[in-house]
Protein backbone atom coordinates (compact mmCIF):
# COMPACT_ATOMS: atom_id res chain seq x y z
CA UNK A 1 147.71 135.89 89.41
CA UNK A 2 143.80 134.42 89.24
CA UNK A 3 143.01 138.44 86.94
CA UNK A 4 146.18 137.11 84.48
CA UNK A 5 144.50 133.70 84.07
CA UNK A 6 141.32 135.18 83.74
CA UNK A 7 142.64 137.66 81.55
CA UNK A 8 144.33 135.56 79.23
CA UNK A 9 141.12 132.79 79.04
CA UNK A 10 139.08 135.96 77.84
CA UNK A 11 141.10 136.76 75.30
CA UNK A 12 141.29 133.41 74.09
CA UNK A 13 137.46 132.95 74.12
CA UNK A 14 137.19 136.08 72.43
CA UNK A 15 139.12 135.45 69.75
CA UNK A 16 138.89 131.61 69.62
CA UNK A 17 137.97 131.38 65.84
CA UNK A 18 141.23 133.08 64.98
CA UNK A 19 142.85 130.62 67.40
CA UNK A 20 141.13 127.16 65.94
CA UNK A 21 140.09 128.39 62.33
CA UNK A 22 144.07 127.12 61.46
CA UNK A 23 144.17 124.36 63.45
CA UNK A 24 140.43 122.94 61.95
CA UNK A 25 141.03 124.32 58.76
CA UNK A 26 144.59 123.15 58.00
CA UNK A 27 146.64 121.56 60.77
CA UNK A 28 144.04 118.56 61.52
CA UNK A 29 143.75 118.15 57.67
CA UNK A 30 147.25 118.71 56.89
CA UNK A 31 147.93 115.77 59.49
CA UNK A 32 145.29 113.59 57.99
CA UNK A 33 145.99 114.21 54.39
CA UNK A 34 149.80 113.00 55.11
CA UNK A 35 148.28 110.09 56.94
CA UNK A 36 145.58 109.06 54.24
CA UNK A 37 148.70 109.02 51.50
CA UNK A 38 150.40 106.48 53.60
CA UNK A 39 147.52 104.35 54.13
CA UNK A 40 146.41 101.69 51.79
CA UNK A 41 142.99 102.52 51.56
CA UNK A 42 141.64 105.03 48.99
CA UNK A 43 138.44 106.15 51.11
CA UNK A 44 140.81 108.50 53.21
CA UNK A 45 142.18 109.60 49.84
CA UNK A 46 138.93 110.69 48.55
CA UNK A 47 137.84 112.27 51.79
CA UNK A 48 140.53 114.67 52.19
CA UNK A 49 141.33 115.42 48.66
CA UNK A 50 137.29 116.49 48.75
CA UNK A 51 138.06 118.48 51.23
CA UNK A 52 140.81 120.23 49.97
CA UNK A 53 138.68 120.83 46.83
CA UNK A 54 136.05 122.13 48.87
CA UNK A 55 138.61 124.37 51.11
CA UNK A 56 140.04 125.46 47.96
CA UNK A 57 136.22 126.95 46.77
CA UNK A 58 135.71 128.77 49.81
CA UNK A 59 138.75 130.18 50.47
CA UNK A 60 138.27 131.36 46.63
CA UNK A 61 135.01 132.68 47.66
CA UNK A 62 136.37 134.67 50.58
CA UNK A 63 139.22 136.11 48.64
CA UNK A 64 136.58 137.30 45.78
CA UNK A 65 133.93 138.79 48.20
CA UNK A 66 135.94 139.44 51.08
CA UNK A 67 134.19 143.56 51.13
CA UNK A 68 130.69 141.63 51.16
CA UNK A 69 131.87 138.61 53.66
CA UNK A 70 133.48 141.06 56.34
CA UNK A 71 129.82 142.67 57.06
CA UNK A 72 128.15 139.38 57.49
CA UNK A 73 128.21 139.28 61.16
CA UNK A 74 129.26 136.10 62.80
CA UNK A 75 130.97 134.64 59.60
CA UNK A 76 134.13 133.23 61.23
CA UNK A 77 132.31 131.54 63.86
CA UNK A 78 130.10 129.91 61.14
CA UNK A 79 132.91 128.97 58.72
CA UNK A 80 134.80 127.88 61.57
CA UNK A 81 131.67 125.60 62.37
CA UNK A 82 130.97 124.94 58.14
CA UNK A 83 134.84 123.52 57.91
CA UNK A 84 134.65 121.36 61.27
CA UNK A 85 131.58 119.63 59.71
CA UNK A 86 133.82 119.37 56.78
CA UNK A 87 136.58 118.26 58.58
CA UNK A 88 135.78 115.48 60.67
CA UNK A 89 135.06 112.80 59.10
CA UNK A 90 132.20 110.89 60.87
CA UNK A 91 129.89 113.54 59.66
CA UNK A 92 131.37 113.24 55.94
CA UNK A 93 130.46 116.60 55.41
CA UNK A 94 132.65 116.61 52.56
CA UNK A 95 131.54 114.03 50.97
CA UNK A 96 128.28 115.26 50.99
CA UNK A 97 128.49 118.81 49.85
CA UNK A 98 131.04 117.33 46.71
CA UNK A 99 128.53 114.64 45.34
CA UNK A 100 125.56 116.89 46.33
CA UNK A 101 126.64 120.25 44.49
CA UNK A 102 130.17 119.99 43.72
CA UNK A 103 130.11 117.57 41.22
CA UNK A 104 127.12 117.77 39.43
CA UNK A 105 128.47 121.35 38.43
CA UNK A 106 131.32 120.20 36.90
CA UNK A 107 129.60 116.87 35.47
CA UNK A 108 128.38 117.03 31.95
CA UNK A 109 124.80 115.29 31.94
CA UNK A 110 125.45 113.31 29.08
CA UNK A 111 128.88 111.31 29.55
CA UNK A 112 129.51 111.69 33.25
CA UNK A 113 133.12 113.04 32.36
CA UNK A 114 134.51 116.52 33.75
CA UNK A 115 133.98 119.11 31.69
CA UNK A 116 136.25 121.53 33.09
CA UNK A 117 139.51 120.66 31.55
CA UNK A 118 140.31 118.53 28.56
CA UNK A 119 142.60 115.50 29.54
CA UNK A 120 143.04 113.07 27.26
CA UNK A 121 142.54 109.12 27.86
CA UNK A 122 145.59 107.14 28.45
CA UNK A 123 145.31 104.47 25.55
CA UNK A 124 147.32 100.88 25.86
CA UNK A 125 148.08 99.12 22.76
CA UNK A 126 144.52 97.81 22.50
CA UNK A 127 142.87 100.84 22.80
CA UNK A 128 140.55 98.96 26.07
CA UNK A 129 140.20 101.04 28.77
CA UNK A 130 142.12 101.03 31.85
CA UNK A 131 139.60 98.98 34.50
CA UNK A 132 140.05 95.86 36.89
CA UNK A 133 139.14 93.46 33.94
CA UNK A 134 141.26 94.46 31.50
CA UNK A 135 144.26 94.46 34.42
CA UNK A 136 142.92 90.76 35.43
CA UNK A 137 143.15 89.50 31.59
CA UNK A 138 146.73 91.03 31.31
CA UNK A 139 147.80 89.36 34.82
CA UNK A 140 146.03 85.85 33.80
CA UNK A 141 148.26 86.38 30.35
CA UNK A 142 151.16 87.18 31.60
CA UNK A 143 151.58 84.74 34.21
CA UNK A 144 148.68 82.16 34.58
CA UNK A 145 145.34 81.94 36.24
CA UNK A 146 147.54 80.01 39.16
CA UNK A 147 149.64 82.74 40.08
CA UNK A 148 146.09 85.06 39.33
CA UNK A 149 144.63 83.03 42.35
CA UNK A 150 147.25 83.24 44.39
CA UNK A 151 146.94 86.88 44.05
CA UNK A 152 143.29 87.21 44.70
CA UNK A 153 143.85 84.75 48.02
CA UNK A 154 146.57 87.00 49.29
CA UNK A 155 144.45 90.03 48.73
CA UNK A 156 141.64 88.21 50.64
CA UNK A 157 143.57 86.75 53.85
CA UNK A 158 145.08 90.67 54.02
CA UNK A 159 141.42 92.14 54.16
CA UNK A 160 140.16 89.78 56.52
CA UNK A 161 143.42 90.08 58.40
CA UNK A 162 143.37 94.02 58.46
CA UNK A 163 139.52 94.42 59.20
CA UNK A 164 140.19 95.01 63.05
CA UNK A 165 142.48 97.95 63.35
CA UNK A 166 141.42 100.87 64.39
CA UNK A 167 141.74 104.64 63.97
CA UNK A 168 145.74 104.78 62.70
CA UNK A 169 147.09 101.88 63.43
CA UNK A 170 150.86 101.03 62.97
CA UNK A 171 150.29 100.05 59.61
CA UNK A 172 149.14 103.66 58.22
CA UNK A 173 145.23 102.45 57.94
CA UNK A 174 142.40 103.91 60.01
């Protein structure tokens, strides 16, 4: 029995980036991703759709240069290692790697607008772009700078009320 245990750990240690690479690379983010949607707050958002961006580039990578990636030795134990730093975000590897290369390649230096794809602005009747002020003159037009403080009070009392929870709380925050 203790050679079958052993026997089996080995094999798992030996081939424990096959084993976690879809667990770190998709499970955990798969999980979070579903749990950031829920949530209210758009930091989660942005961290894992950055990291499905990045995960996107190097699994686009691998696919192109998989003949030259398969004699690096060691590579799945170092992308394994790249997407945990990736992954979890108290390191905000993501983050980092996106605003530090990511974006400034796809960032015209001129306007700050992507320069990938053409997508047209959504216009309102105005022609005034979409941004908190121009939504805070509609509301206070539509329906009073009372009912406009009322809204910004509410808002307040439910940050100060949800400032305690922790990592997934009831309520879909973290």
């Amino acid at each position: 029995m203790g050679g079958g245990v052993l026997g089996f750990l080995k094999v798992v240690l030996k081939n424990f980036d096959v084993l976690a690479g879809p667990v770190v690379s998709l499970a955990y983010p798969l999980y979070a991703s579903v749990r950031a949607i829920e949530s209210k707050s758009p930091l989660d958002d942005q961290q894992w759709l950055t990291y499905w961006v990045l995960y996107s580039m190097i699994t686009l990578l691998e696919l192109t240069f998989a003949t030259v990636i398969e004699w690096i030795p060691l590579w799945s134990y170092g992308r394994l290692l790249l997407t945990c730093w990736l992954v979890i975000p108290y390191f905000s590897g993501a983050a980092y790697v996106y605003g530090r290369f990511v974006r400034p390649f796809f960032m015209s230096a001129q306007n700050r607008t992507v320069n990938i794809w053409y997508v047209p602005r959504k216009k309102d009747i105005f022609s005034k772009p979409d941004d908190i002020l121009t939504a805070a003159e509609k509301h206070i037009r539509e329906h009073g700078t009372d009912d406009f403080k009322d809204v910004i009070n509410k808002a307040d009392r439910e940050v100060k009320h949800s400032s305690g929870f922790g990592f997934f709380d009831d309520g879909g925050r973290y």
